[in-house]
C-alpha atoms as a PDB file:
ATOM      1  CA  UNK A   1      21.117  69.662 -12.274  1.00  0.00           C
ATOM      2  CA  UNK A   2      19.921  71.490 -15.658  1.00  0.00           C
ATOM      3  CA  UNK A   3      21.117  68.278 -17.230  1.00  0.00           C
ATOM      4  CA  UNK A   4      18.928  66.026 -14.898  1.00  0.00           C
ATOM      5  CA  UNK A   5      15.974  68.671 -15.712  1.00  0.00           C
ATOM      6  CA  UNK A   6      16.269  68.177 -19.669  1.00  0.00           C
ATOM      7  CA  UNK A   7      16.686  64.479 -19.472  1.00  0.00           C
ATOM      8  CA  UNK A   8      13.103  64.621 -17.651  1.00  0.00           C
ATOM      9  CA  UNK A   9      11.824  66.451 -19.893  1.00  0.00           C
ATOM     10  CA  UNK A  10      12.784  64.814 -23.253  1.00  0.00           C
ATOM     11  CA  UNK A  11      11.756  61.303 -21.737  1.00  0.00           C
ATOM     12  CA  UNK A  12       8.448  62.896 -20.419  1.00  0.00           C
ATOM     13  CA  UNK A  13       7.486  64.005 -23.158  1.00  0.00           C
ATOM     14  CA  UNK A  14       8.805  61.026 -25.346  1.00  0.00           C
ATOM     15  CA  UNK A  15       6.799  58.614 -23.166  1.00  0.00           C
ATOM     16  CA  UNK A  16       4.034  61.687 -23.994  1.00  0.00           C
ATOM     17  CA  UNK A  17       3.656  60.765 -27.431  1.00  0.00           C
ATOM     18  CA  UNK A  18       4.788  57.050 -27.135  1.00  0.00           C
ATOM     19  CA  UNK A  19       0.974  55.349 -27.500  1.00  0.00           C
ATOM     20  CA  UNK A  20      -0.161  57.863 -29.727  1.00  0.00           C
ATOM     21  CA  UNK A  21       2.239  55.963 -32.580  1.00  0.00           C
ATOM     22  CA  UNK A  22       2.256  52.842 -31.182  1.00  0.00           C
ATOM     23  CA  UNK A  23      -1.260  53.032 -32.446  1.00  0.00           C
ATOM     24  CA  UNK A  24      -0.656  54.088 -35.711  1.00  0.00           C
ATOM     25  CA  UNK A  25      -2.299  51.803 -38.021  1.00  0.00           C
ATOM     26  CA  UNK A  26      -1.021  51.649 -41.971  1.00  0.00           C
ATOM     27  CA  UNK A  27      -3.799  51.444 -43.511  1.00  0.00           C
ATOM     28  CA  UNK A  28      -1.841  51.658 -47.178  1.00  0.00           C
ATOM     29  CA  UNK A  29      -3.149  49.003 -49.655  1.00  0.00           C
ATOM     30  CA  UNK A  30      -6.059  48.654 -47.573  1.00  0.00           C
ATOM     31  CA  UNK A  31      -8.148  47.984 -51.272  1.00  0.00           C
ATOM     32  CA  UNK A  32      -6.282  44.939 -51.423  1.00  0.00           C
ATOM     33  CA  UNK A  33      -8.030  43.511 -48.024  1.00  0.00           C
ATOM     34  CA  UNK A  34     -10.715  40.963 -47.766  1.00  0.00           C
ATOM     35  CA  UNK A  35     -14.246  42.964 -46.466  1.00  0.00           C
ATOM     36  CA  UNK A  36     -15.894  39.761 -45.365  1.00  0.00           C
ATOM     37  CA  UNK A  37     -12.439  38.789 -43.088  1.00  0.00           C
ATOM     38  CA  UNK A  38     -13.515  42.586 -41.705  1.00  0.00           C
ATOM     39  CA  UNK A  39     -16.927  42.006 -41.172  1.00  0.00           C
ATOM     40  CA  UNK A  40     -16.246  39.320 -38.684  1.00  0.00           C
ATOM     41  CA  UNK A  41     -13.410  40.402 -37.584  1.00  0.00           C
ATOM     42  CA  UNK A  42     -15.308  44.084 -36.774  1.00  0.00           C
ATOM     43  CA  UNK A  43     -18.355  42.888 -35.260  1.00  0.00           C
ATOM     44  CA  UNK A  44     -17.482  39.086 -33.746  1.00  0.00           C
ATOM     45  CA  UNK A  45     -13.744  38.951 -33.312  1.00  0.00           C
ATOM     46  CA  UNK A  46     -13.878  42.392 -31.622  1.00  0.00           C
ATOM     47  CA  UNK A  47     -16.713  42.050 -29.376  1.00  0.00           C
ATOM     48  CA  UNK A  48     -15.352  38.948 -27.900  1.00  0.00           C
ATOM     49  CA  UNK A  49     -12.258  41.702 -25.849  1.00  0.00           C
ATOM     50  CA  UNK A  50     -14.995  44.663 -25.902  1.00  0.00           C
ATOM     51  CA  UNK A  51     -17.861  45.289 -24.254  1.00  0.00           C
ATOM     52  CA  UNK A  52     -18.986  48.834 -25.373  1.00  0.00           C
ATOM     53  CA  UNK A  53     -21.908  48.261 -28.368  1.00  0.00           C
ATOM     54  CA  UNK A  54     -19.942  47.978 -32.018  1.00  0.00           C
ATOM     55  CA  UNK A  55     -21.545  50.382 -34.500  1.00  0.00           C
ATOM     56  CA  UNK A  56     -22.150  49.584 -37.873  1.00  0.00           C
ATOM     57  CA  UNK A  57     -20.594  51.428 -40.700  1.00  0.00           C
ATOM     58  CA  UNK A  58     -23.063  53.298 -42.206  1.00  0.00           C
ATOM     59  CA  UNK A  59     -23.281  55.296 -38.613  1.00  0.00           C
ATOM     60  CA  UNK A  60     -20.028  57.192 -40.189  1.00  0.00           C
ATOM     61  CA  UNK A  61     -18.823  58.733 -43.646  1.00  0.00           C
ATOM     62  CA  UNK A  62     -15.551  57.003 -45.234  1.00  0.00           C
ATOM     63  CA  UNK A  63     -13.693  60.326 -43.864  1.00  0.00           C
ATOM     64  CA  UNK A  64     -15.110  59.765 -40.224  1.00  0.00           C
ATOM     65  CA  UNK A  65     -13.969  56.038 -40.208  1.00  0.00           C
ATOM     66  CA  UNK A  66     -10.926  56.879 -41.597  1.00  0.00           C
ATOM     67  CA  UNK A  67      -9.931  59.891 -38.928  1.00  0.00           C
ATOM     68  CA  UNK A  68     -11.089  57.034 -36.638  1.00  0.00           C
ATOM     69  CA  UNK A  69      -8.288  54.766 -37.734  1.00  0.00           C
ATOM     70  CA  UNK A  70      -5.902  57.310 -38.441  1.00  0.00           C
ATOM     71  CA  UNK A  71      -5.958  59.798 -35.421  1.00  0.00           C
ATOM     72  CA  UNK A  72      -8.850  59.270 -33.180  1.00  0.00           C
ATOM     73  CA  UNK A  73      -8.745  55.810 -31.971  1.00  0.00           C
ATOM     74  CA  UNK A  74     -10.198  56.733 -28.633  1.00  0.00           C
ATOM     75  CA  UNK A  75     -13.350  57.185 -31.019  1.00  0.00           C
ATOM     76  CA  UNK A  76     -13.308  53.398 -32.051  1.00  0.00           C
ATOM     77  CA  UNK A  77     -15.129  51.174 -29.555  1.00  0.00           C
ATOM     78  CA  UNK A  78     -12.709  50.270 -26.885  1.00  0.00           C
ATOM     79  CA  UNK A  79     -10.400  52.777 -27.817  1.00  0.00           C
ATOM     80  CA  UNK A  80      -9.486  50.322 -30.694  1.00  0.00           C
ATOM     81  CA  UNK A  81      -8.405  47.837 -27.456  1.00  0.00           C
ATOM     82  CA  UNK A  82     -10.068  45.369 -29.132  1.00  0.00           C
ATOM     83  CA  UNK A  83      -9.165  45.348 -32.835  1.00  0.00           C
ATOM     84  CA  UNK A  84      -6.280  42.802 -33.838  1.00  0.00           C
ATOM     85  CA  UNK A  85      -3.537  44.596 -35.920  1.00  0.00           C
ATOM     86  CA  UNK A  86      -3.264  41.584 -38.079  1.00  0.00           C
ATOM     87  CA  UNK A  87      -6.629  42.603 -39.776  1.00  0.00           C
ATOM     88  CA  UNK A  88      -6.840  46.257 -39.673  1.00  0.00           C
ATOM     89  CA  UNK A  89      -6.650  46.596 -43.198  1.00  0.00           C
ATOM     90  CA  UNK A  90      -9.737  44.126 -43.118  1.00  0.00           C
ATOM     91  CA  UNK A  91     -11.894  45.773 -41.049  1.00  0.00           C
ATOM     92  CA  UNK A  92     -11.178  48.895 -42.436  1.00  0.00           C
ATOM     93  CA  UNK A  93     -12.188  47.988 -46.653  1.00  0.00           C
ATOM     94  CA  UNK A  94     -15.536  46.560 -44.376  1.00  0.00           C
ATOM     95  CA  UNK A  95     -16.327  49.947 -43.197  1.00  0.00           C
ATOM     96  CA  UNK A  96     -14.911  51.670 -46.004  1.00  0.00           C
ATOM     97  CA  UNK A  97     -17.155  50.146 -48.283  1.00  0.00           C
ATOM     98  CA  UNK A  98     -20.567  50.511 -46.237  1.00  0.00           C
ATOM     99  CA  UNK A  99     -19.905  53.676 -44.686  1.00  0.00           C
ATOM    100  CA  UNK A 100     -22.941  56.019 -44.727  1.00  0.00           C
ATOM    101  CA  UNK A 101     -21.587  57.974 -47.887  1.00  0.00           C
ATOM    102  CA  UNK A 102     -20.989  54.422 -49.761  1.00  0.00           C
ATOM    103  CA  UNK A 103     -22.645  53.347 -52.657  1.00  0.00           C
ATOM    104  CA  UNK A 104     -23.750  50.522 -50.197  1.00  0.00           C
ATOM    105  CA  UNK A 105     -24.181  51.558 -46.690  1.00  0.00           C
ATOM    106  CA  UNK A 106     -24.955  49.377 -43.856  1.00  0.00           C
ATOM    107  CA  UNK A 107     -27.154  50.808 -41.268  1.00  0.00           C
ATOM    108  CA  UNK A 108     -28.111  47.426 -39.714  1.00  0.00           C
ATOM    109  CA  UNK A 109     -25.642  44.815 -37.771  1.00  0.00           C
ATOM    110  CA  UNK A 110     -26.335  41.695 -40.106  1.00  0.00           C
ATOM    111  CA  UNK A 111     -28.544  38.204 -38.391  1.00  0.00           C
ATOM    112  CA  UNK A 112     -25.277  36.232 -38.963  1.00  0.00           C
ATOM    113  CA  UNK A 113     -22.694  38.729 -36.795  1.00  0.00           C
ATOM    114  CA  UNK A 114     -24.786  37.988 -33.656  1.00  0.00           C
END
C-alpha cells in the first residue's frame, strides 16, 4: 500500500510540473533570428489561433518580455497557445529590439500587421 501511495505521488507531481517544461522555450542565439520573420509571425501568424488583443512591444521592458518567454507564459497572449515554436527565437529579437527600454521602441501595431 505505501508503495501504491509513493508511486501516486511521484507521478502526481511529475505530471505537476510536466507543461511547465514542455513550455520551455530556448531562446539561446536568439541575436541570430530574423526580427521581421517575428514581426509577422507575433502579430499575424499568432492572431490567426488567438483571439485575446496582441500587444506591441514597447508595452514591456526587454526583462518583462523575456520573464514572459522564460517563466510566465500564461502572461503571453493565449498563454503562448498561439506562438509556433519554430519561430520563437523570431518573435522574440522582434520584441527584444522594440521593447519599451529599446533604443527603438514600438508603441504602435504597424498599418501593414493588420
Amino acid at each position: 500500500m505505501k508503495r501504491l501511495l509513493s508511486l501516486a505521488l511521484i507521478t502526481s507531481f511529475i505530471l505537476a510540473t510536466l507543461p511547465g517544461l514542455a513550455m520551455a522555450w530556448d531562446l539561446e542565439g536568439f541575436e541570430n533570428a530574423n526580427k521581421e520573420r517575428g514581426q509577422w509571425a507575433w502579430f499575424t501568424g499568432q492572431a490567426r489561433t488567438c483571439d485575446e488583443e496582441i500587444p506591441v512591444p514597447g508595452a514591456h521592458t526587454r526583462a518583462e518580455w523575456r520573464e514572459m518567454f522564460t517563466t510566465a507564459k500564461d502572461k503571453l497572449p493565449c498563454g503562448g497557445a498561439g506562438i509556433n515554436p519554430r519561430v520563437v527565437q523570431h518573435i522574440f529579437l522582434f520584441l527584444y529590439e522594440h521593447a519599451a527600454d529599446s533604443d527603438d521602441p514600438m508603441t504602435q501595431k504597424p498599418e501593414s500587421c493588420g
